[in-house]
PDB file of N, CA and C in Angstrom:
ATOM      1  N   UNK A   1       3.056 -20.665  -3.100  1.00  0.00           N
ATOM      2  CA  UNK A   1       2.092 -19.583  -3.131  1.00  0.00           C
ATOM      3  C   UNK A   1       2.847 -18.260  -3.206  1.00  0.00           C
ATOM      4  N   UNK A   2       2.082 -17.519  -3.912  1.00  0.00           N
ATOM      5  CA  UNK A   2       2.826 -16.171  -4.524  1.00  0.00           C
ATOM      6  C   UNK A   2       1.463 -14.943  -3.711  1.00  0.00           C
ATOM      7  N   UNK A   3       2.421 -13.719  -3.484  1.00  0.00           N
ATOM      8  CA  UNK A   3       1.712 -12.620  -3.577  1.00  0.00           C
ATOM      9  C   UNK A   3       2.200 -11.618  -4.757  1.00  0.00           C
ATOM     10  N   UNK A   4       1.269 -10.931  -4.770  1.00  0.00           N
ATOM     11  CA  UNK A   4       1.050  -9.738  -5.598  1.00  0.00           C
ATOM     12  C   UNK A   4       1.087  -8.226  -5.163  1.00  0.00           C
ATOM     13  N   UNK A   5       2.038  -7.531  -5.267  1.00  0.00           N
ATOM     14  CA  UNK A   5       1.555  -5.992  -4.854  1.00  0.00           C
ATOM     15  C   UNK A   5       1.471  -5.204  -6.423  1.00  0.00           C
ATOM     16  N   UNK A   6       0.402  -4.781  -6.187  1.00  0.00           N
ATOM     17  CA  UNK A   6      -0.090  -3.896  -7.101  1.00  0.00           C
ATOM     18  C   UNK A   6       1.047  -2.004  -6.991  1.00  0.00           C
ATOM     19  N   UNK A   7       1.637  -1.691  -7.736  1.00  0.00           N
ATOM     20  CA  UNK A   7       2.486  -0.574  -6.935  1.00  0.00           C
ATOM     21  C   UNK A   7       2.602   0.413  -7.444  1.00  0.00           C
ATOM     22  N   UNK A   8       2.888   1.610  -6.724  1.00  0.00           N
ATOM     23  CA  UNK A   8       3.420   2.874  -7.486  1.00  0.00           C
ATOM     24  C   UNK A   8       5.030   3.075  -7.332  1.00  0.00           C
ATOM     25  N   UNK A   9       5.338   3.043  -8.878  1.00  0.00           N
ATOM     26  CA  UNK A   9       6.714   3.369  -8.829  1.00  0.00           C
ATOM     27  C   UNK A   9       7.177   4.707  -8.458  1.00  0.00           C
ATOM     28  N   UNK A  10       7.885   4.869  -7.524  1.00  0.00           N
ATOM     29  CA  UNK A  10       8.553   6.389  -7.178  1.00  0.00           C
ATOM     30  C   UNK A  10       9.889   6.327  -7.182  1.00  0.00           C
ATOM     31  N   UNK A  11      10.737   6.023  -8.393  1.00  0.00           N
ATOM     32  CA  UNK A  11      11.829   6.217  -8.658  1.00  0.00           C
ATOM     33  C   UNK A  11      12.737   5.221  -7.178  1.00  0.00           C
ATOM     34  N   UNK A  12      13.788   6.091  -7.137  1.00  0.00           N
ATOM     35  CA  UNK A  12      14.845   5.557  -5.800  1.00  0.00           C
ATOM     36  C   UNK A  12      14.198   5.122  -4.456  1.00  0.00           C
ATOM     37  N   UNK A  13      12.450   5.380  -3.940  1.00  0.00           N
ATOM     38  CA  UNK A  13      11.696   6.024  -3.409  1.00  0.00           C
ATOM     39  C   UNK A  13      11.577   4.404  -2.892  1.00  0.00           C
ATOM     40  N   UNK A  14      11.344   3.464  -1.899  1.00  0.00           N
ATOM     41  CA  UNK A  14      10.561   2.142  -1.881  1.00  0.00           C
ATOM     42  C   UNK A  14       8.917   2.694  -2.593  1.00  0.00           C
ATOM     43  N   UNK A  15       8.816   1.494  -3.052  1.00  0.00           N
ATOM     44  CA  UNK A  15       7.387   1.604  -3.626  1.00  0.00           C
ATOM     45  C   UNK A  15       6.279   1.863  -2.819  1.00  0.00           C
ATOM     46  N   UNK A  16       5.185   2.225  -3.716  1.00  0.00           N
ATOM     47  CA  UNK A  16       4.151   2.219  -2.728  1.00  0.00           C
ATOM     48  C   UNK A  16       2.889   1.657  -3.257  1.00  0.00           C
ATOM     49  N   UNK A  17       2.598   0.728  -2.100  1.00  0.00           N
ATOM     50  CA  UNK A  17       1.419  -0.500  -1.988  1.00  0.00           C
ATOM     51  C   UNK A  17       0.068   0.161  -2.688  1.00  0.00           C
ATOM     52  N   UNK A  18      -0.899  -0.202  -3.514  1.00  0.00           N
ATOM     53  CA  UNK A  18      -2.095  -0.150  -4.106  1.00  0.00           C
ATOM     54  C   UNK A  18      -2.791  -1.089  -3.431  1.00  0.00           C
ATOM     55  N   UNK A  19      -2.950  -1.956  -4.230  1.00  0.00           N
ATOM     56  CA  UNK A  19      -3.213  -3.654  -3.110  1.00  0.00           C
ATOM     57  C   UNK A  19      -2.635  -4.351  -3.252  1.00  0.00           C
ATOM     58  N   UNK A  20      -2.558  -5.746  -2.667  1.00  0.00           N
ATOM     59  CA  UNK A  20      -1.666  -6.616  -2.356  1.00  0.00           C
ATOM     60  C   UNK A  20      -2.995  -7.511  -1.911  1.00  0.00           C
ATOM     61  N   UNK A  21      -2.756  -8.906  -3.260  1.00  0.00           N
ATOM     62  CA  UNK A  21      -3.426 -10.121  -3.244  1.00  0.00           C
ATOM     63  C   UNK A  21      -2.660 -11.036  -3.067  1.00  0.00           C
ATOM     64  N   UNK A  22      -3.444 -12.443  -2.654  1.00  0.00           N
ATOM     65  CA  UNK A  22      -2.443 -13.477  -2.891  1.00  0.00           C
ATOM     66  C   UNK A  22      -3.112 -14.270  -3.589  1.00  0.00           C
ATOM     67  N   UNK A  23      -2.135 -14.975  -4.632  1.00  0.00           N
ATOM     68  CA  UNK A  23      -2.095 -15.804  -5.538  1.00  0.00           C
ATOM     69  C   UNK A  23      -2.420 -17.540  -5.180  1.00  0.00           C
ATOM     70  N   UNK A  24      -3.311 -18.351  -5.724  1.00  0.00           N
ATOM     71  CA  UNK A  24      -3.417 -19.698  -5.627  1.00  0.00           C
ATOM     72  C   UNK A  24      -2.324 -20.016  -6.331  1.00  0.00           C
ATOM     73  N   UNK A  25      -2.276 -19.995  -7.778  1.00  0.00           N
ATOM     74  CA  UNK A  25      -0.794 -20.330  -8.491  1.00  0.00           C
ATOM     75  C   UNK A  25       0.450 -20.634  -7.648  1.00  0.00           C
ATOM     76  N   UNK A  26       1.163 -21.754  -7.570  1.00  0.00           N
ATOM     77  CA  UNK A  26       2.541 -22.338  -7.611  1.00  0.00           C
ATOM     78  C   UNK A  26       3.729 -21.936  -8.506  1.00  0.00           C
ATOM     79  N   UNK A  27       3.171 -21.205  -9.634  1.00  0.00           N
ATOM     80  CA  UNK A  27       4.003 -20.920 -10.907  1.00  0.00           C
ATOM     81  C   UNK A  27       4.031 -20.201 -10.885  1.00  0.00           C
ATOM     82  N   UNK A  28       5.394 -19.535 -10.553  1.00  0.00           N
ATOM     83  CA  UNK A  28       5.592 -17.674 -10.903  1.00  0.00           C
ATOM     84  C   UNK A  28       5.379 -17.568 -12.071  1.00  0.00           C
ATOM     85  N   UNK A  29       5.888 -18.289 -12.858  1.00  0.00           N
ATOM     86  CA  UNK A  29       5.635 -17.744 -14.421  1.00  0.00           C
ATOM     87  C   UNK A  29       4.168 -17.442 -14.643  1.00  0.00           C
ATOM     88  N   UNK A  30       3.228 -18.135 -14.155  1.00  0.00           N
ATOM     89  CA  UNK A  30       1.841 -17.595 -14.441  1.00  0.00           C
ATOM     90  C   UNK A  30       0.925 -16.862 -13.647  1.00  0.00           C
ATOM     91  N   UNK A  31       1.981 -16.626 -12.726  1.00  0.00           N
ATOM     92  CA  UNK A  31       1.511 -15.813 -11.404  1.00  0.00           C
ATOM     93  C   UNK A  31       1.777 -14.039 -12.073  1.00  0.00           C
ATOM     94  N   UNK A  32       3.220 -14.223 -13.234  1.00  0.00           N
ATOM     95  CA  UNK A  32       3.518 -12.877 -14.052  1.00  0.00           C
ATOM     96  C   UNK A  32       2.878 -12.669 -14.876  1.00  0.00           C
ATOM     97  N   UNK A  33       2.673 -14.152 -15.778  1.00  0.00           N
ATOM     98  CA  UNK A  33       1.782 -13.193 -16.969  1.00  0.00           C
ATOM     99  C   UNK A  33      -0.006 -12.999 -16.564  1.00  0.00           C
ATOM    100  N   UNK A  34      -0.224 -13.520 -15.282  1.00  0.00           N
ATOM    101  CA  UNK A  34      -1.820 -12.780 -14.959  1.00  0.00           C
ATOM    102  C   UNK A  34      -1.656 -11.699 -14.680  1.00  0.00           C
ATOM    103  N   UNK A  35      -0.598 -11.291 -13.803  1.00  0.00           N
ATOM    104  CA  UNK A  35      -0.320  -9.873 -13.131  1.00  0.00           C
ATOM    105  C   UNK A  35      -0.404  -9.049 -14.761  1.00  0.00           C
ATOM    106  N   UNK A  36       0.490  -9.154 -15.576  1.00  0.00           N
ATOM    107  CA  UNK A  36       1.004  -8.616 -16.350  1.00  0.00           C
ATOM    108  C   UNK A  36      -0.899  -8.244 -17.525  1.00  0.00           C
ATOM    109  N   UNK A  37      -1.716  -9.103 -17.806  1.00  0.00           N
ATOM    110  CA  UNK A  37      -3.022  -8.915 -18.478  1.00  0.00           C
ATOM    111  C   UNK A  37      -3.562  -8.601 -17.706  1.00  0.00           C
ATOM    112  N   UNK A  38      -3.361  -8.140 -15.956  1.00  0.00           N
ATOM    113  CA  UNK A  38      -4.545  -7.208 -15.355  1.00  0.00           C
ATOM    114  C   UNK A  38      -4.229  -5.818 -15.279  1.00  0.00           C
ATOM    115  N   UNK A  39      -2.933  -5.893 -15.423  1.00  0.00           N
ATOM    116  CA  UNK A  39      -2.423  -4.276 -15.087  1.00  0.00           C
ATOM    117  C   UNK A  39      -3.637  -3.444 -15.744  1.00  0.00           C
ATOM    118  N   UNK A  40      -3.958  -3.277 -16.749  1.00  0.00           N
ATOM    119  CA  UNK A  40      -5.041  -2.304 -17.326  1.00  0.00           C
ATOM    120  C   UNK A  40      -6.607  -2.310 -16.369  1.00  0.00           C
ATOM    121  N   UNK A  41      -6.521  -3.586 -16.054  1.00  0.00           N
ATOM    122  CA  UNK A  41      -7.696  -3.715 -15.263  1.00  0.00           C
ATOM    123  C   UNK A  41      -7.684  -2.739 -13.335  1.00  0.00           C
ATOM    124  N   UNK A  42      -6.647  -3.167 -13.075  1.00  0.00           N
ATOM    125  CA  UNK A  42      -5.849  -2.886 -11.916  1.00  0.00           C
ATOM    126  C   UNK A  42      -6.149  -1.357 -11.659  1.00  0.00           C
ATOM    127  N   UNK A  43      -4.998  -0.835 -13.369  1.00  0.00           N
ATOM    128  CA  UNK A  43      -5.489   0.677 -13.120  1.00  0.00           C
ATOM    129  C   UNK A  43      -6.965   1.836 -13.190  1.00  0.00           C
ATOM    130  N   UNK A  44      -7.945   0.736 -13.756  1.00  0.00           N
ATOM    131  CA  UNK A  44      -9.038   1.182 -13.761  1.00  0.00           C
ATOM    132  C   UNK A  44      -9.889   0.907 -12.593  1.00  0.00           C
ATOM    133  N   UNK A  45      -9.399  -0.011 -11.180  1.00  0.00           N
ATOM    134  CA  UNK A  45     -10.225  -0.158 -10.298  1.00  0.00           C
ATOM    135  C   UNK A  45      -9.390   1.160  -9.012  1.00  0.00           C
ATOM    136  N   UNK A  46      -8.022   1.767  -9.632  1.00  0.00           N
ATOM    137  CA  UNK A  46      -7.756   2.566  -8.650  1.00  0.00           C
ATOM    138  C   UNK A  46      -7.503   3.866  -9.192  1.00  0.00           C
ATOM    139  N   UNK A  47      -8.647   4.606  -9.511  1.00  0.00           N
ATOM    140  CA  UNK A  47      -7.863   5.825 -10.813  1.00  0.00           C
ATOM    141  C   UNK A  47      -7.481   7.513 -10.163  1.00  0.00           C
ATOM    142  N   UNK A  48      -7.813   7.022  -9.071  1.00  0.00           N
ATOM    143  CA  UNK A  48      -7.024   8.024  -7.961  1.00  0.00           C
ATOM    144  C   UNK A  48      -5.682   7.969  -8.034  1.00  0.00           C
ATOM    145  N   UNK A  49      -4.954   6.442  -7.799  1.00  0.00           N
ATOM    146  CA  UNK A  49      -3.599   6.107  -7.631  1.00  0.00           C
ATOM    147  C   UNK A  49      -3.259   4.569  -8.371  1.00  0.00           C
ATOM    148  N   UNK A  50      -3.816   4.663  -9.721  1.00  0.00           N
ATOM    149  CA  UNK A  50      -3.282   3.596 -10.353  1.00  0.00           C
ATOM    150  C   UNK A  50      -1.691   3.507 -10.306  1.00  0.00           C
ATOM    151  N   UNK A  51      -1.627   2.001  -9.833  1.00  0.00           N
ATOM    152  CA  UNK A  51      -0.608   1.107  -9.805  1.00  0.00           C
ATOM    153  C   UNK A  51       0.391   1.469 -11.653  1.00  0.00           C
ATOM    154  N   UNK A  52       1.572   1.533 -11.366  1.00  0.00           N
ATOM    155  CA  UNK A  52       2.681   1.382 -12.384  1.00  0.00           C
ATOM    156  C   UNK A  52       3.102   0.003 -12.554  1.00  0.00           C
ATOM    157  N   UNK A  53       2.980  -0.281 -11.960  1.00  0.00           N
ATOM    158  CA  UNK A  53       3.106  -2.431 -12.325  1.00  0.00           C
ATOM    159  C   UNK A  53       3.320  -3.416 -11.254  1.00  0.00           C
ATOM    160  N   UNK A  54       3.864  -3.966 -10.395  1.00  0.00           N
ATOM    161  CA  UNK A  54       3.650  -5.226  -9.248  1.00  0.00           C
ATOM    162  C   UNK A  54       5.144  -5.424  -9.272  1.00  0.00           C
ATOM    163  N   UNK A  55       5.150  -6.228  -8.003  1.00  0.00           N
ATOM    164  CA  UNK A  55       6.145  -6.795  -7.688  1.00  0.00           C
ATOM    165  C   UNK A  55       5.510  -8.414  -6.597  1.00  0.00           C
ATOM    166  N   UNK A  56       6.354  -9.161  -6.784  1.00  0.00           N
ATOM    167  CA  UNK A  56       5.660 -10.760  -6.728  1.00  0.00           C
ATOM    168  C   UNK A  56       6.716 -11.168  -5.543  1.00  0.00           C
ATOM    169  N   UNK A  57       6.126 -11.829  -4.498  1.00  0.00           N
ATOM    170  CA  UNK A  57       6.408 -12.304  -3.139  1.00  0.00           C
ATOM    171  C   UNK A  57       6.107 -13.787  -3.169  1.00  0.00           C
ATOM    172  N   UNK A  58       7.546 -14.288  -2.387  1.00  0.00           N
ATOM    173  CA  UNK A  58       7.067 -15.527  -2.163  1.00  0.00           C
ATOM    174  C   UNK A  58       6.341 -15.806  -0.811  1.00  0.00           C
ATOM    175  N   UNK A  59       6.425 -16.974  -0.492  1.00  0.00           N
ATOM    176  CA  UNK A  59       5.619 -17.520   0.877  1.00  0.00           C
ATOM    177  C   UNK A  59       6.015 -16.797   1.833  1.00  0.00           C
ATOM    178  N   UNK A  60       7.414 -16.010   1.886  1.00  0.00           N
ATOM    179  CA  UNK A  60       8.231 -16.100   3.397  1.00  0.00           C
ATOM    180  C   UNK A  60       8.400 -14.510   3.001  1.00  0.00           C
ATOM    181  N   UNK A  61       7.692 -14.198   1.754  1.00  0.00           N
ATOM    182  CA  UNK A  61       7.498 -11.890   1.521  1.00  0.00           C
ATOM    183  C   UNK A  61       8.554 -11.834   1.105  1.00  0.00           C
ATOM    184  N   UNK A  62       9.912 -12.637   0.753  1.00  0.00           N
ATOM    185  CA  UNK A  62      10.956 -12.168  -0.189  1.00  0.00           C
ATOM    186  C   UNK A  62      10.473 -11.939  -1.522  1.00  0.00           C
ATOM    187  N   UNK A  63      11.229 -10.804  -2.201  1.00  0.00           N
ATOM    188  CA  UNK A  63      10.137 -10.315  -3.624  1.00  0.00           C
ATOM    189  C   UNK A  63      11.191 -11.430  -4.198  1.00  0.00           C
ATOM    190  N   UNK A  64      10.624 -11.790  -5.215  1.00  0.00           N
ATOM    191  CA  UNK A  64      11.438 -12.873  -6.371  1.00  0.00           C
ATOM    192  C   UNK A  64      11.042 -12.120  -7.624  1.00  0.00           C
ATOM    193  N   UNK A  65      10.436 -11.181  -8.228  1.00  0.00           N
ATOM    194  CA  UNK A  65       9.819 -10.736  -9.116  1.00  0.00           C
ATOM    195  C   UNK A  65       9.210  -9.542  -9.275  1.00  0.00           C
ATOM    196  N   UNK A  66       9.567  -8.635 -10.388  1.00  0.00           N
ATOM    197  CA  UNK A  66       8.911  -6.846 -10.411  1.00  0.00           C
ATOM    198  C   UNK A  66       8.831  -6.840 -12.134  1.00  0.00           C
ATOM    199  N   UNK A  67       7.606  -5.841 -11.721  1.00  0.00           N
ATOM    200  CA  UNK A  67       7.557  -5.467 -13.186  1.00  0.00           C
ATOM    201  C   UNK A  67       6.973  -4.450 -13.290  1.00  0.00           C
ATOM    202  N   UNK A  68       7.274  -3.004 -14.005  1.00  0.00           N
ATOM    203  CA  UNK A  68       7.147  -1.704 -14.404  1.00  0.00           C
ATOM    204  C   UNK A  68       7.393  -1.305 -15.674  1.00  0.00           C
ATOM    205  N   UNK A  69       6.401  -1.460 -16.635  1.00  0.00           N
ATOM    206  CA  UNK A  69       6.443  -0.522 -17.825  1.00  0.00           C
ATOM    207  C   UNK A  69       7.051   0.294 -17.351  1.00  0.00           C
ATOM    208  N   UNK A  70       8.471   0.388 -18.960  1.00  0.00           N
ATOM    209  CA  UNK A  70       8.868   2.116 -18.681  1.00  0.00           C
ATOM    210  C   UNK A  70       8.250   3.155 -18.873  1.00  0.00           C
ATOM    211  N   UNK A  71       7.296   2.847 -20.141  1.00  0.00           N
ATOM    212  CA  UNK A  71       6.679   3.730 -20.296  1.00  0.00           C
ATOM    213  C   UNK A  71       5.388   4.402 -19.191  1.00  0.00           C
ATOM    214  N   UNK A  72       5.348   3.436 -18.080  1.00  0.00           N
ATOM    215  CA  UNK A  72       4.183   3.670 -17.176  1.00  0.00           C
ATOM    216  C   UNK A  72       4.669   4.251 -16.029  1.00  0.00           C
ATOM    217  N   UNK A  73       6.135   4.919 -15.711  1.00  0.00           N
ATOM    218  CA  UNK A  73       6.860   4.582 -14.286  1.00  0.00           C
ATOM    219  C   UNK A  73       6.509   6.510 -14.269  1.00  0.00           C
ATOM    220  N   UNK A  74       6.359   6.365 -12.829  1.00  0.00           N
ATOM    221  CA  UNK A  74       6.215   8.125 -12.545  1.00  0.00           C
ATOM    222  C   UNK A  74       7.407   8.604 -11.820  1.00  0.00           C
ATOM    223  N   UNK A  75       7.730   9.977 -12.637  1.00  0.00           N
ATOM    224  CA  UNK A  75       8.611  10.472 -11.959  1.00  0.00           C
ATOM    225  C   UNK A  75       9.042  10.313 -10.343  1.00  0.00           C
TER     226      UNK A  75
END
């Protein structure tokens, strides 16, 4: 089982949490590419502080996985 943080990239900065779901999926790989076809969705349910892209947790909260458009990352 995988989690999900939804995040704002702030450079050198630790990130900062949007939401944070957890995943039924066993498969990181498809635990990324859902993350990866909601991002648009993601940023339209938070448009105060849309998320720049996720980072993926295993069972025990070690991240195994991040992902940030460059083109999406805020100063």
């Amino acid at each position: 089982m995988f989690s999900v943080e939804w995040a704002i990239n702030r450079g050198k900065e630790p990130h900062g949490v949007v939401q944070k779901e957890v995943s039924k999926s066993d498969s990181l790989a498809a635990v990324i590419a859902s993350a990866k076809a909601r991002l648009g969705k993601m940023k339209a349910m938070h448009p105060d502080d849309p998320p720049d892209g996720f980072v993926v947790l295993d069972a025990s909260g070690k991240e195994v996985s991040r992902w940030f458009p460059v083109n999406h990352s805020r100063p």
